[in-house]
Protein backbone atom coordinates (compact mmCIF):
# COMPACT_ATOMS: atom_id res chain seq x y z
CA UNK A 1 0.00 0.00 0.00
CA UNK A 2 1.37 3.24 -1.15
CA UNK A 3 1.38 6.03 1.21
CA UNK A 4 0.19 9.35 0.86
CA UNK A 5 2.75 12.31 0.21
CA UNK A 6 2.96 14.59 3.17
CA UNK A 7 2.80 18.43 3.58
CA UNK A 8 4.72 20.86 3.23
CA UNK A 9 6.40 18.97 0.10
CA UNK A 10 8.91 19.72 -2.09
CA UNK A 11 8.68 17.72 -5.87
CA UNK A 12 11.70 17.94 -7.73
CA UNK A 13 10.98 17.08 -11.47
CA UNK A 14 14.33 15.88 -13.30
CA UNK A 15 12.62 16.17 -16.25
CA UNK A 16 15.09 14.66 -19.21
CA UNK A 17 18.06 17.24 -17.79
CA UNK A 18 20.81 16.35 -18.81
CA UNK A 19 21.90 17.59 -15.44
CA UNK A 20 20.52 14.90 -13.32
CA UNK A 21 21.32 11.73 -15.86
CA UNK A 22 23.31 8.45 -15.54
CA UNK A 23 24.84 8.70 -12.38
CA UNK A 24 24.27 11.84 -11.53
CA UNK A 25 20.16 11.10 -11.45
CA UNK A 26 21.47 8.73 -8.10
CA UNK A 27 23.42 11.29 -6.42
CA UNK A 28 21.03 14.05 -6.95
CA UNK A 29 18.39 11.70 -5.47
CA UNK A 30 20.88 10.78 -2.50
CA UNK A 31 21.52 14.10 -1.78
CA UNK A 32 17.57 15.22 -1.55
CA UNK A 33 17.76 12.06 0.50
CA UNK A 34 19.96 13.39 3.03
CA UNK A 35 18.39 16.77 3.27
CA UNK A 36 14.94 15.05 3.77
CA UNK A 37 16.13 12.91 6.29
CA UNK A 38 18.30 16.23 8.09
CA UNK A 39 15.35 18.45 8.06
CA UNK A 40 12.19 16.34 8.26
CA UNK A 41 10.58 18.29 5.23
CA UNK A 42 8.79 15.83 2.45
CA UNK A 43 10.91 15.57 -0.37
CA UNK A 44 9.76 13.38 -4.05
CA UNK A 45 11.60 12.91 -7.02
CA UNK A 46 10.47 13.08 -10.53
CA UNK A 47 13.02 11.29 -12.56
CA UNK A 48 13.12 10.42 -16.54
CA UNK A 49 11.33 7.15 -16.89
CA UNK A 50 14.83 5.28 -17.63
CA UNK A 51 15.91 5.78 -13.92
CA UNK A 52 11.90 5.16 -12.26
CA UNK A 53 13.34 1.72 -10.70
CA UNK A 54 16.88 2.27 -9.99
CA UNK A 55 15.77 5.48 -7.86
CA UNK A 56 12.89 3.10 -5.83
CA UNK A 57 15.85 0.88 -4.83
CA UNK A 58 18.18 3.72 -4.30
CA UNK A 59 16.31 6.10 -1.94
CA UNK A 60 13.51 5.73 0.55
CA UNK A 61 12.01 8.90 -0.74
CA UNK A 62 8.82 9.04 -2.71
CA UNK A 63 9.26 8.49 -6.57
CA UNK A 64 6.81 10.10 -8.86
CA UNK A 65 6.18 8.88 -12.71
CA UNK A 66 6.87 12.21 -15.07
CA UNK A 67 3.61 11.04 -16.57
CA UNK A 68 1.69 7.82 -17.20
CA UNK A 69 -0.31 6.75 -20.11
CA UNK A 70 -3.66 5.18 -19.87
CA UNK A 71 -2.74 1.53 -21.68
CA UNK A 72 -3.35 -1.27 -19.50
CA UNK A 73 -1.08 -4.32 -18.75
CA UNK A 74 -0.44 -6.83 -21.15
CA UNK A 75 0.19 -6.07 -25.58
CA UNK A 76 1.02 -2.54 -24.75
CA UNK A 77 4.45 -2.21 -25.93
CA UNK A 78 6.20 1.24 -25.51
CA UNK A 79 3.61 2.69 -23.02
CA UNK A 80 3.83 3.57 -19.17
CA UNK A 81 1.27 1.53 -17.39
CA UNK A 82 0.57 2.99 -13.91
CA UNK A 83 -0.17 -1.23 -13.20
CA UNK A 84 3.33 -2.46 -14.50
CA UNK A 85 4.61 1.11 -12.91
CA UNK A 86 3.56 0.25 -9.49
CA UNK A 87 5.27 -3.22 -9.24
CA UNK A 88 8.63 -0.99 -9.23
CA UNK A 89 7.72 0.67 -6.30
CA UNK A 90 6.89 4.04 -7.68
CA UNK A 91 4.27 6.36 -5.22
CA UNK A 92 2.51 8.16 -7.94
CA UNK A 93 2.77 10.03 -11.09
CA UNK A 94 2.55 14.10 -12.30
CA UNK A 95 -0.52 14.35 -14.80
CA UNK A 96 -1.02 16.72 -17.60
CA UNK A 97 2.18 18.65 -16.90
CA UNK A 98 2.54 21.86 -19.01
CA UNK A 99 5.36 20.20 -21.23
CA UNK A 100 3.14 16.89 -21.64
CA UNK A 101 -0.60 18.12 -21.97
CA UNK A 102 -3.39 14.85 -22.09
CA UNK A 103 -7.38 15.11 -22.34
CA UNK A 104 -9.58 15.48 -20.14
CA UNK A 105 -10.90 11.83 -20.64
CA UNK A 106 -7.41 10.27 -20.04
CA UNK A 107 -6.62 12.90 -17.32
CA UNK A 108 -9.47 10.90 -15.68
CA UNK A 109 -8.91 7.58 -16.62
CA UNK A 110 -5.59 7.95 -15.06
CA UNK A 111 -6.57 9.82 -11.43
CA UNK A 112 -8.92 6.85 -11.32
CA UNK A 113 -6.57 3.78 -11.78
CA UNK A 114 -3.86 5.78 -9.48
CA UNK A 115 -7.06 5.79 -7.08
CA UNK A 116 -7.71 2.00 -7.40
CA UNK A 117 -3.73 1.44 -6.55
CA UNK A 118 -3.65 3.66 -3.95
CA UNK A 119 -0.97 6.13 -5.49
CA UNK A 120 -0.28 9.55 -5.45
CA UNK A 121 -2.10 11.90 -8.62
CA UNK A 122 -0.34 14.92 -9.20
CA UNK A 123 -2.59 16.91 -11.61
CA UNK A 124 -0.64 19.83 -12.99
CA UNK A 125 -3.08 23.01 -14.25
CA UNK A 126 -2.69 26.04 -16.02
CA UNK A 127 -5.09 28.63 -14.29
CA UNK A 128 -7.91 28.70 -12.12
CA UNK A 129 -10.54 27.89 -14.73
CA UNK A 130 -8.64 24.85 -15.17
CA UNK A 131 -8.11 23.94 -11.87
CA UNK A 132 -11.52 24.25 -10.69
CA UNK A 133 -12.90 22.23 -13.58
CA UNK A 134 -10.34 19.55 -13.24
CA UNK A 135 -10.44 19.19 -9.25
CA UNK A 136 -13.60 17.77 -9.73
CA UNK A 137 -11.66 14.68 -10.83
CA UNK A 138 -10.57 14.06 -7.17
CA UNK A 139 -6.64 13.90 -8.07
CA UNK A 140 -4.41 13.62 -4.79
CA UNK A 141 -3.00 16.91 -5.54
CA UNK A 142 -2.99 19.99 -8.09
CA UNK A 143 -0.18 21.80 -8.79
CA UNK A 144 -0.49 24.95 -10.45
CA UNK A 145 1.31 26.21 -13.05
CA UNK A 146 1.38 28.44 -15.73
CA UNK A 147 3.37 27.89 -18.75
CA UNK A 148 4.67 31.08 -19.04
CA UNK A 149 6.70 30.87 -16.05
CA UNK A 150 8.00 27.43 -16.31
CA UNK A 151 11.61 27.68 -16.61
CA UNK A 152 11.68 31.50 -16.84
CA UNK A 153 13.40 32.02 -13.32
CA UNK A 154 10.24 34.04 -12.41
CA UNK A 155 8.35 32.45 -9.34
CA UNK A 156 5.07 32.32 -9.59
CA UNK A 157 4.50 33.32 -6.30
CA UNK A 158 5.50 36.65 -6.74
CA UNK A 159 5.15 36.97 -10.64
CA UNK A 160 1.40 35.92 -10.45
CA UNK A 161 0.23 35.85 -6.41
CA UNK A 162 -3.32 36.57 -6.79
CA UNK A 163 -3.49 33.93 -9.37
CA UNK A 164 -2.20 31.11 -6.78
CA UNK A 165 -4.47 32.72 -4.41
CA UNK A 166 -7.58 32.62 -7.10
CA UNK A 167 -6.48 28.82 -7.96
CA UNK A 168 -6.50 27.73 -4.22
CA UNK A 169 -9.90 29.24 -3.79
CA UNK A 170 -11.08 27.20 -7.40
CA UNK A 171 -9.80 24.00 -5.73
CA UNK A 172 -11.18 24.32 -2.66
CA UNK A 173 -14.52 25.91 -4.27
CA UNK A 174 -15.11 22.11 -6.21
CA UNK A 175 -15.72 18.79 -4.46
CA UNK A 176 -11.92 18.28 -4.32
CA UNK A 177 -9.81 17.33 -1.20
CA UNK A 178 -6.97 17.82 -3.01
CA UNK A 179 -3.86 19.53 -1.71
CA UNK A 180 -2.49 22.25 -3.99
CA UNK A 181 1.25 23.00 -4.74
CA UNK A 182 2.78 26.16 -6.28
CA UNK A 183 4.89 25.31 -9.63
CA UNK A 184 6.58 27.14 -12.17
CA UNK A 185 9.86 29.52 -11.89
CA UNK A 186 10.34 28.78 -8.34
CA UNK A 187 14.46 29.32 -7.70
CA UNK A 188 14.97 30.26 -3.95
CA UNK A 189 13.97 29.61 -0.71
CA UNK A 190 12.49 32.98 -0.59
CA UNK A 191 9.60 32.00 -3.05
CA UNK A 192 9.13 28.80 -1.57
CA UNK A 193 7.95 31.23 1.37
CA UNK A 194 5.90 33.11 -0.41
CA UNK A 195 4.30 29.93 -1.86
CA UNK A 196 3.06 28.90 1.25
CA UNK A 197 2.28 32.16 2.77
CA UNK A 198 -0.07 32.39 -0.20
CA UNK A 199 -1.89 29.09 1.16
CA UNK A 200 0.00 26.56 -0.80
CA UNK A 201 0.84 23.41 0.92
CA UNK A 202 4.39 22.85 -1.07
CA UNK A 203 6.17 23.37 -4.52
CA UNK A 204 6.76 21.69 -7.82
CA UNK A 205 10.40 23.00 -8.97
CA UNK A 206 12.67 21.84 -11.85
CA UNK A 207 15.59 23.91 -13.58
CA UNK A 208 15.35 25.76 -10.19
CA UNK A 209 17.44 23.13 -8.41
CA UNK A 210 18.15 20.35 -11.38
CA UNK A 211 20.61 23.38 -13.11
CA UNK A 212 22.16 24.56 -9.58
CA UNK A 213 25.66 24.24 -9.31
CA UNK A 214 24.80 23.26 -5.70
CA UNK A 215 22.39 20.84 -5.07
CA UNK A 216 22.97 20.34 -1.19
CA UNK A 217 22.42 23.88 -0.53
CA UNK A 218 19.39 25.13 -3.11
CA UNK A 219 17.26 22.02 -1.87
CA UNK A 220 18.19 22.95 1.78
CA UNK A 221 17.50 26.88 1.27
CA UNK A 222 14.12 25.19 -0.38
CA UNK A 223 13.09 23.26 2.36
CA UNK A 224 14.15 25.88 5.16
CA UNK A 225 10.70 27.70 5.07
CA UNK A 226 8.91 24.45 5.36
CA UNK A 227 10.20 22.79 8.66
CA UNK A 228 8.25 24.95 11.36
CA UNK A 229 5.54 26.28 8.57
CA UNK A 230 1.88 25.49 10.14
CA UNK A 231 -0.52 24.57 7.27
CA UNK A 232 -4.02 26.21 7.67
């Protein structure tokens, strides 16, 4: 039985960096690791699909699918089955993510069988229209973010505030439980802060920490805001 991811979190998508590949995926993840385990703060990892398994065995932190597609087990050849995905000991899966955009009818299909396994759906949304239609689908947890800002170096928290603040209302205005997360140009510990002081309950970052020179330190400065952070 897969447990649920806790909050504050930090997910740290690897996305196909060259960065964080080969053996440098496995110290990345060791490192996060270490801070996670130092600091007490939730930490997941979002790796390429090559390196899903070898991180599972590597790390006792929470590995996340970069996306999943809804072909079942069996003649599927090619395709990520969040079935075949879970016998590797992976806790969930990002859905929809700016960079990988599904329907609406497989964005469902997909919280649903993550539901039946009992892993973690992280729906990622552009805006609040979005989010408050697709909250409705019950995912574990939305993470907003606008394209605009992915990768631009410009949080989102202090770009676009009133939009995480509009987005966290949407979520909470459907029939959702889900948690939401702040993605989308986060770089310092400073807009982690301002994340969560916006009523997000963690953050989604990439290139923010993937393209440090410093991995130790940027996830640490991330996390700082989170250890003695009281969720509403």
């Amino acid at each position: 039985m897969m447990r649920l991811l806790r909050t504050p979190l930090l997910i740290i998508n690897l996305k196909n960096y060259l960065e964080a590949s080969g053996n440098a995926t496995i110290d990345l993840a060791v490192t996060a690791e270490s801070v996670a385990r130092d600091t007490g703060v939730e930490i997941a990892l979002a790796p390429p699909s090559p390196f899903l398994s070898e991180l599972a065995k590597a790390v006792e932190l929470p590995i996340l699918a970069q996306h999943l597609d809804i072909a079942g087990p069996g003649s599927t050849t090619g395709s990520l089955v969040p079935e075949i995905v879970q016998t590797a000991g992976i806790a969930g899966s990002l859905i929809n993510h700016s960079e990988h955009r599904i329907t609406r009818n497989e964005i469902r299909e997909i919280i649903q069988r993550l539901d039946k396994l009992e892993m973690n759906s992280i729906l990622c949304a552009q805006d609040q229209n979005e989010i408050s239609e697709l909250s409705k689908l019950l995912p574990t947890m939305v993470a907003i973010e606008p394209p605009d800002l992915i990768g631009s170096g410009v949080a989102i928290s202090k770009a676009k505030p009133d939009l995480v603040s509009d987005c966290i209302t949407a979520a909470h205005g459907s029939d959702s439980t889900a948690t939401v997360i702040c993605g989308a140009g986060i770089i310092s510990g400073q807009d982690v802060k301002a994340a969560l002081q916006l009523g997000a309950q963690g953050v989604l970052v990439a290139s923010g920490i993937v393209k440090n020179k410093d991995w130790r330190k940027i996830i640490e400065e991330m996390v700082s805001p989170m250890r003695f952070f009281e969720l509403p």
